[in-house]
Protein backbone atom coordinates (compact mmCIF):
# COMPACT_ATOMS: atom_id res chain seq x y z
CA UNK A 1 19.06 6.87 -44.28
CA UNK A 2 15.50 8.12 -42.90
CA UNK A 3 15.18 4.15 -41.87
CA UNK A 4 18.27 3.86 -40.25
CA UNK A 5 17.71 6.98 -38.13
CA UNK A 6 14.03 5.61 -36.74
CA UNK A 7 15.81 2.77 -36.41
CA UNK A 8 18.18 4.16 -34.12
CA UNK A 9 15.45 6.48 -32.22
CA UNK A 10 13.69 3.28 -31.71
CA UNK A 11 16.28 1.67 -30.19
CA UNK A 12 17.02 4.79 -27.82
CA UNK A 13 13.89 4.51 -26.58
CA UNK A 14 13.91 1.28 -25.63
CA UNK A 15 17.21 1.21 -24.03
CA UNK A 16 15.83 4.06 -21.86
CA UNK A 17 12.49 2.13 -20.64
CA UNK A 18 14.80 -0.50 -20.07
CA UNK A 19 16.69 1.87 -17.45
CA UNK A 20 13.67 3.48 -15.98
CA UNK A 21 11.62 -0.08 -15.91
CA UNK A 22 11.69 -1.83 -12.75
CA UNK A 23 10.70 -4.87 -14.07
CA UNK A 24 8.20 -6.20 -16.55
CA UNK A 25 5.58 -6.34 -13.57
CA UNK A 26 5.93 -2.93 -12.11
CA UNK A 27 7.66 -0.34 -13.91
CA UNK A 28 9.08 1.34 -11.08
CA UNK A 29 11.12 0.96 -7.76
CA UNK A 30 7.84 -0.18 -5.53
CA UNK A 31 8.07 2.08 -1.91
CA UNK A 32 8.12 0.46 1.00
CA UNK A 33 5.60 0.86 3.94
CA UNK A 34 7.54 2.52 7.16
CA UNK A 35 6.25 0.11 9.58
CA UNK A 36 8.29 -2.28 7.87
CA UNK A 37 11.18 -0.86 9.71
CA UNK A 38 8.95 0.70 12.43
CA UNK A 39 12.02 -1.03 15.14
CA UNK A 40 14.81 0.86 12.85
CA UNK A 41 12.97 4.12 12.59
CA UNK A 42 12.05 4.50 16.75
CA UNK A 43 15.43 4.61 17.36
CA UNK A 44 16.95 6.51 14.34
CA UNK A 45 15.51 8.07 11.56
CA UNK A 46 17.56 9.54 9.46
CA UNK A 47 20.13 6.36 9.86
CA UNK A 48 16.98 4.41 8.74
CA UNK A 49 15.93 6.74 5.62
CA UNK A 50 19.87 6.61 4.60
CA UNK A 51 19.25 2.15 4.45
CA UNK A 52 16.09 2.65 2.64
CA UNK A 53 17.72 4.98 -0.18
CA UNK A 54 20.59 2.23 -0.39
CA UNK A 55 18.16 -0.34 -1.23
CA UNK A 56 17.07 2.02 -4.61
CA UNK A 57 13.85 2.71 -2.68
CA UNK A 58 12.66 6.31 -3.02
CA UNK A 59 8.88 6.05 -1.93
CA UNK A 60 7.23 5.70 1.47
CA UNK A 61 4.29 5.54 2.84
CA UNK A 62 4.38 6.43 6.14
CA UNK A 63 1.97 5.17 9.30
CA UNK A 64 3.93 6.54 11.45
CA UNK A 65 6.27 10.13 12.09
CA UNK A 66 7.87 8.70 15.15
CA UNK A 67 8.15 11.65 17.21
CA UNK A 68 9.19 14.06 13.57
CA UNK A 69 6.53 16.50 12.93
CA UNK A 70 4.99 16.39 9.13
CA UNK A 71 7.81 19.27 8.77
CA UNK A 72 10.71 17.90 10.34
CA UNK A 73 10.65 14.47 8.30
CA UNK A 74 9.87 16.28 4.98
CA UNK A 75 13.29 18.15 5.21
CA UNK A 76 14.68 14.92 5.66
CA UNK A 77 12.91 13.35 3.10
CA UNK A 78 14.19 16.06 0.78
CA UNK A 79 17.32 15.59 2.13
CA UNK A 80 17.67 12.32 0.05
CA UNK A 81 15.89 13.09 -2.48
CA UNK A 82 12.77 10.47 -1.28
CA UNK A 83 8.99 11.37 -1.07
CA UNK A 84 6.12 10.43 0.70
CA UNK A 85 3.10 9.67 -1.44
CA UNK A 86 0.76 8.34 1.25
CA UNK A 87 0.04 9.08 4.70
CA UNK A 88 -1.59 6.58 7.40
CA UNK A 89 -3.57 7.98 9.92
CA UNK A 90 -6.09 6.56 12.67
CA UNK A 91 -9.75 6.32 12.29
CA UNK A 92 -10.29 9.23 14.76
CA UNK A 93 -7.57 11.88 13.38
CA UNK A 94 -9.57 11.09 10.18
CA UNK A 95 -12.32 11.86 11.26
CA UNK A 96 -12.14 14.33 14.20
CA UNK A 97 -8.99 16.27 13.04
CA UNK A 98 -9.49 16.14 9.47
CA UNK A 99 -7.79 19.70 8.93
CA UNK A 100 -4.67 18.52 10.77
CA UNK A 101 -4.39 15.33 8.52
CA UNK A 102 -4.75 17.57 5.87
CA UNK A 103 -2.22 19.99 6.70
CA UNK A 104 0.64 17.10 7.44
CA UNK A 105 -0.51 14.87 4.26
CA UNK A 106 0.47 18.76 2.10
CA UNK A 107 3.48 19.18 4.18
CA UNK A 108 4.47 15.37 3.38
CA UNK A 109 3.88 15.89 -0.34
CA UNK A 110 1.48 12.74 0.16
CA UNK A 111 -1.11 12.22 -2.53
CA UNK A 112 -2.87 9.67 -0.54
CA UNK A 113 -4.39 9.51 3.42
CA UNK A 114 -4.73 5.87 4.35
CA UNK A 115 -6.51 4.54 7.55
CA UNK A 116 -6.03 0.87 8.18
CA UNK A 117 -8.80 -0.17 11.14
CA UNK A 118 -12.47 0.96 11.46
CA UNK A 119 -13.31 0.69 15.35
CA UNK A 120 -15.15 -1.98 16.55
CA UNK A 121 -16.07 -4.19 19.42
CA UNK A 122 -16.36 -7.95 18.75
CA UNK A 123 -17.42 -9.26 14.97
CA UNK A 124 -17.53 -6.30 12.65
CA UNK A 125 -21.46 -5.73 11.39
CA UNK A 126 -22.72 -4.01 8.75
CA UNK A 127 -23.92 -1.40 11.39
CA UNK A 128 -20.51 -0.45 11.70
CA UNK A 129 -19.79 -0.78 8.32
CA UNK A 130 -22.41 1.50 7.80
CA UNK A 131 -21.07 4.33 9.73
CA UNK A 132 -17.48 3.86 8.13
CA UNK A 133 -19.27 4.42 4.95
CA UNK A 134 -20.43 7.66 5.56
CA UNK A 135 -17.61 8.94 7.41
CA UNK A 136 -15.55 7.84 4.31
CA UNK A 137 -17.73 9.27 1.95
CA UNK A 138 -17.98 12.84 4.28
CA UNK A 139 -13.84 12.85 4.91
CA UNK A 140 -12.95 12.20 1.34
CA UNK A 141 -14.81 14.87 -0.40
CA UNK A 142 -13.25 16.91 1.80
CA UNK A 143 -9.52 15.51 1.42
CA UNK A 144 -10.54 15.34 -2.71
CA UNK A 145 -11.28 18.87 -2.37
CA UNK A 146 -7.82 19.43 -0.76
CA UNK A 147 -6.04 17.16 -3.78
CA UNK A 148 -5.35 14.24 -1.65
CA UNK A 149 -6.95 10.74 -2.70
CA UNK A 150 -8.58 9.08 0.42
CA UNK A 151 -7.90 5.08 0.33
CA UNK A 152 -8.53 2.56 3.35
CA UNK A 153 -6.42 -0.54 3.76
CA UNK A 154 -8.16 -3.59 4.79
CA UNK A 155 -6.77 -6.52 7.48
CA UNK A 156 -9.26 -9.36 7.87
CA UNK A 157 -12.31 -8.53 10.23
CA UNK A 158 -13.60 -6.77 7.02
CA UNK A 159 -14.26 -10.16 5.13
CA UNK A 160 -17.01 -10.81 7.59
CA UNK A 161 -19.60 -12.94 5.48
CA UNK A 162 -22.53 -10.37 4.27
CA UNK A 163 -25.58 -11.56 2.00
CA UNK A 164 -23.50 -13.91 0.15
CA UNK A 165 -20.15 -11.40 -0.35
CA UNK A 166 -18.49 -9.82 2.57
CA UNK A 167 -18.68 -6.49 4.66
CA UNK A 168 -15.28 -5.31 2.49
CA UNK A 169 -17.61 -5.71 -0.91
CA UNK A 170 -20.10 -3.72 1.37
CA UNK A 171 -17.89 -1.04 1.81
CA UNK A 172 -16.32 -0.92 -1.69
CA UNK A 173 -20.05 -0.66 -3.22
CA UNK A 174 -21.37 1.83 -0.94
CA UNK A 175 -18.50 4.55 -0.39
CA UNK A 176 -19.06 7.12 -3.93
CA UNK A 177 -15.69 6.30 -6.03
CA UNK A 178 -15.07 10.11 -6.84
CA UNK A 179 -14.02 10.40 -3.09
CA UNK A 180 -13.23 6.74 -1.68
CA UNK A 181 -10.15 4.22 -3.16
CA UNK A 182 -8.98 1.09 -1.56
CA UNK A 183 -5.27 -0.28 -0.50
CA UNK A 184 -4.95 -3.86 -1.48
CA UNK A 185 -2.75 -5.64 1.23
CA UNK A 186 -2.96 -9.08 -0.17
CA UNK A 187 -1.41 -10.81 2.93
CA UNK A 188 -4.32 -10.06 4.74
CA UNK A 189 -6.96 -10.68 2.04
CA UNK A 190 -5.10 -13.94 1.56
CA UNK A 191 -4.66 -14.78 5.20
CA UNK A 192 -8.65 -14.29 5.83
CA UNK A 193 -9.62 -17.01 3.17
CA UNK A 194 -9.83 -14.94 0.03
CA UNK A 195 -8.68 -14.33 -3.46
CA UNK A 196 -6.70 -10.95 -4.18
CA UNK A 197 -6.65 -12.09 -7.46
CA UNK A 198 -10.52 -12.45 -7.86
CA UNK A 199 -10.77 -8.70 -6.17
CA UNK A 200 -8.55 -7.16 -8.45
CA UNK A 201 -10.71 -8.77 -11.52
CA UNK A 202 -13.97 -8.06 -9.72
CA UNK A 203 -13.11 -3.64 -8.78
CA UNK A 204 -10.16 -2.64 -11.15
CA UNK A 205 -10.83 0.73 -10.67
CA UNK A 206 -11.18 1.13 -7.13
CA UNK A 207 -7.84 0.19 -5.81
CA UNK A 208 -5.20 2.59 -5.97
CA UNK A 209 -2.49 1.18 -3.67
CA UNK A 210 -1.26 -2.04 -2.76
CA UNK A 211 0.56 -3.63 0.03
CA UNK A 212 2.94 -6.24 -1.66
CA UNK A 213 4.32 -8.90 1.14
CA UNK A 214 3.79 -13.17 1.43
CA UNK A 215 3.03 -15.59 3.63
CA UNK A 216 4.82 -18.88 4.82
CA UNK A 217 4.09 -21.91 3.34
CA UNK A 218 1.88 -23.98 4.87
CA UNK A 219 0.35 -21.43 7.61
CA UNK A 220 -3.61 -22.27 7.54
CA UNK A 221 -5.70 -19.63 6.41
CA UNK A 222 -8.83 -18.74 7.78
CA UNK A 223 -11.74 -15.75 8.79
CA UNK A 224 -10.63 -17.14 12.16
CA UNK A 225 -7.35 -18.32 11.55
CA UNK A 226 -5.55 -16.02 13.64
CA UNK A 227 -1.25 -15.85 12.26
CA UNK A 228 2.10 -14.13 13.33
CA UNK A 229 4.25 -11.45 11.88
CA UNK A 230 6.73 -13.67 12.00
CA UNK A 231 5.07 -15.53 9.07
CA UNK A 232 5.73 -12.85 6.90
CA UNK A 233 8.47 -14.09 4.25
CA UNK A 234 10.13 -12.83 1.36
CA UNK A 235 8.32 -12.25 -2.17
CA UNK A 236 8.20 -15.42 -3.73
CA UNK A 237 9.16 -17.82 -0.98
CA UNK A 238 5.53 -18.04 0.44
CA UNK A 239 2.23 -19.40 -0.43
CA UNK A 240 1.01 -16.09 -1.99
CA UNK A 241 0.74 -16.03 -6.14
CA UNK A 242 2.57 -12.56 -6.26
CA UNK A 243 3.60 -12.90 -9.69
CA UNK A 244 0.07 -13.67 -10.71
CA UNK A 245 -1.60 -10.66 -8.70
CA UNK A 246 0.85 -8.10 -10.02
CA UNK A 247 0.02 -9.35 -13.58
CA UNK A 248 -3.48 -8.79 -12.99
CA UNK A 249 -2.90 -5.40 -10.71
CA UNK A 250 -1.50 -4.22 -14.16
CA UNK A 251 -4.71 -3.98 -15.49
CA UNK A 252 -6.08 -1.85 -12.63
CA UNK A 253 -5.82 1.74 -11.48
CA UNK A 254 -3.12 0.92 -8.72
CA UNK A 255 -0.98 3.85 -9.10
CA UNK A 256 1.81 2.77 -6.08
CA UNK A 257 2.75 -0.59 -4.89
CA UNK A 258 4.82 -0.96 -1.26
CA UNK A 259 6.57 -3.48 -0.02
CA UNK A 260 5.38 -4.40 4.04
CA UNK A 261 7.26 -7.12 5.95
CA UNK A 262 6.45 -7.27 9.25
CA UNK A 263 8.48 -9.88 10.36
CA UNK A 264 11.14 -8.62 13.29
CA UNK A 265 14.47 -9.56 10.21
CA UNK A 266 12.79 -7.30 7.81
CA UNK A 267 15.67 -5.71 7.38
CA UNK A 268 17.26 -9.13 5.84
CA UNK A 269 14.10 -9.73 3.70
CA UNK A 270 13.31 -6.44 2.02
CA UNK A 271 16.40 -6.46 -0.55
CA UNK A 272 15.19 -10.51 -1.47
CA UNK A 273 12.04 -9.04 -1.82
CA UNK A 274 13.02 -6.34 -4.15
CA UNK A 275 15.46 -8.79 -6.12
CA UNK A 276 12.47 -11.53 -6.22
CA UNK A 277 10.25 -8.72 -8.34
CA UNK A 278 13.41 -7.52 -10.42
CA UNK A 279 13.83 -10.66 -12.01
CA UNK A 280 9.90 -11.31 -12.73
């Protein structure tokens, strides 16, 4: 009897992970990134939030209010019962209004600030790199002390070649890990001519989000291959091993995974994006 009732638990429990498992790659519903629909959202927000939910997507980073303050698009989010766990702000809000970003990221509910460019003229030095170090540093100590997780997303100037590794290395080994993470968009590490893979194995415990999207075959990759958004394709129609990186990214400390496409017929892609990683 005592067998056939853990026997029964046993199987309770797995029929329940099987309803709260995503897939056998990510466990949840991955968010999606609101620039995705950043043509949807300018012209109606709540219409937009109402196609995300539809989709089974609860979680969104946002880069973008467009025109809601932090306040405004919280009530909506809680409205529909959908959350913002990381906020994307410029360079210079991140720096120079540091208390504002603050203040929206707690009235968001975001656990993360993001900031996706560091300011530069021409090729990106380690000068510059440099300066972005200790700003990080500075900013997230303060944001840690505030119980938000700083994170910065990289795009492609950061792979500049530095003493035989790159000015994104630079950055990840010089900004103090109690107050810096990274965002792993592996479009762009792909697109500038390296391995998300191989930076997943090398820092597992410095990236805490990731930017899941893929690339159309046969588009040339390059530091100075320069590409369109219009290459942007659904999961697992591209040149991009997504299967492979989200195998590996389940060994790291990535805590949320969202979906970008930033091709114009997003809204098409999105749902074969999310069925592509349903069936892994």
């Amino acid at each position: 009897m005592k067998k056939y009732i853990l026997l029964c638990i046993c199987l309770l429990s797995h029929c329940l992970f099987a309803q709260n498992c995503f897939s056998k790659s990510l466990k949840d519903t991955p968010g999606v990134v609101s620039f995705t629909f950043r043509n949807e959202f300018s012209k109606d927000v709540p219409g937009t939030l109402d196609f995300i939910k539809e989709m089974g997507i609860r979680n969104i980073e946002f880069s973008n209010l467009f025109g809601k303050t932090a306040a405004e698009m919280r009530a909506l989010l809680d409205a529909r019962g959908m959350v913002c766990t990381s906020y994307g702000v410029y360079y210079d809000a991140l720096t120079n209004k540091t208390d504002e970003v603050i203040q929206n990221a707690k009235t968001l509910g975001a656990e993360f600030v993001r900031v996706g460019m560091i300011p530069h003229k021409g090729e990106f030095t380690v000068q510059q790199a440099a300066v972005a170090v200790k700003d990080f540093n500075r900013v997230g100590q303060k944001l840690k002390e505030n119980g938000i997780e700083f994170s910065y997303h990289n795009h492609g100037y950061d792979f500049t070649p530095y003493q035989n590794e790159t000015l994104y290395d630079y950055l990840i080994q010089h900004t103090n890990p109690a107050y810096v993470s990274f965002e792993l968009d592996i479009l762009w590490v792909h697109q500038f001519g390296q391995d998300p893979l191989a930076y997943l194995k090398k820092y597992p415990n410095r990236f805490r989000l990731m930017h899941v999207k893929d690339l159309k075959k046969g588009i040339p990759v390059g530091l100075d291959v320069k590409t369109s958004s219009e290459n942007d394709v659904p999961l697992g129609t591209g040149q991009i091993a997504v299967h492979k990186i989200l195998k590996q990214a389940r060994k790291s400390a990535i805590k949320y995974y969202y979906l970008e496409d930033e091709n114009s017929n997003s809204r098409a892609q999105v749902p074969l994006s999310l069925a592509f990683l349903k069936h892994l």
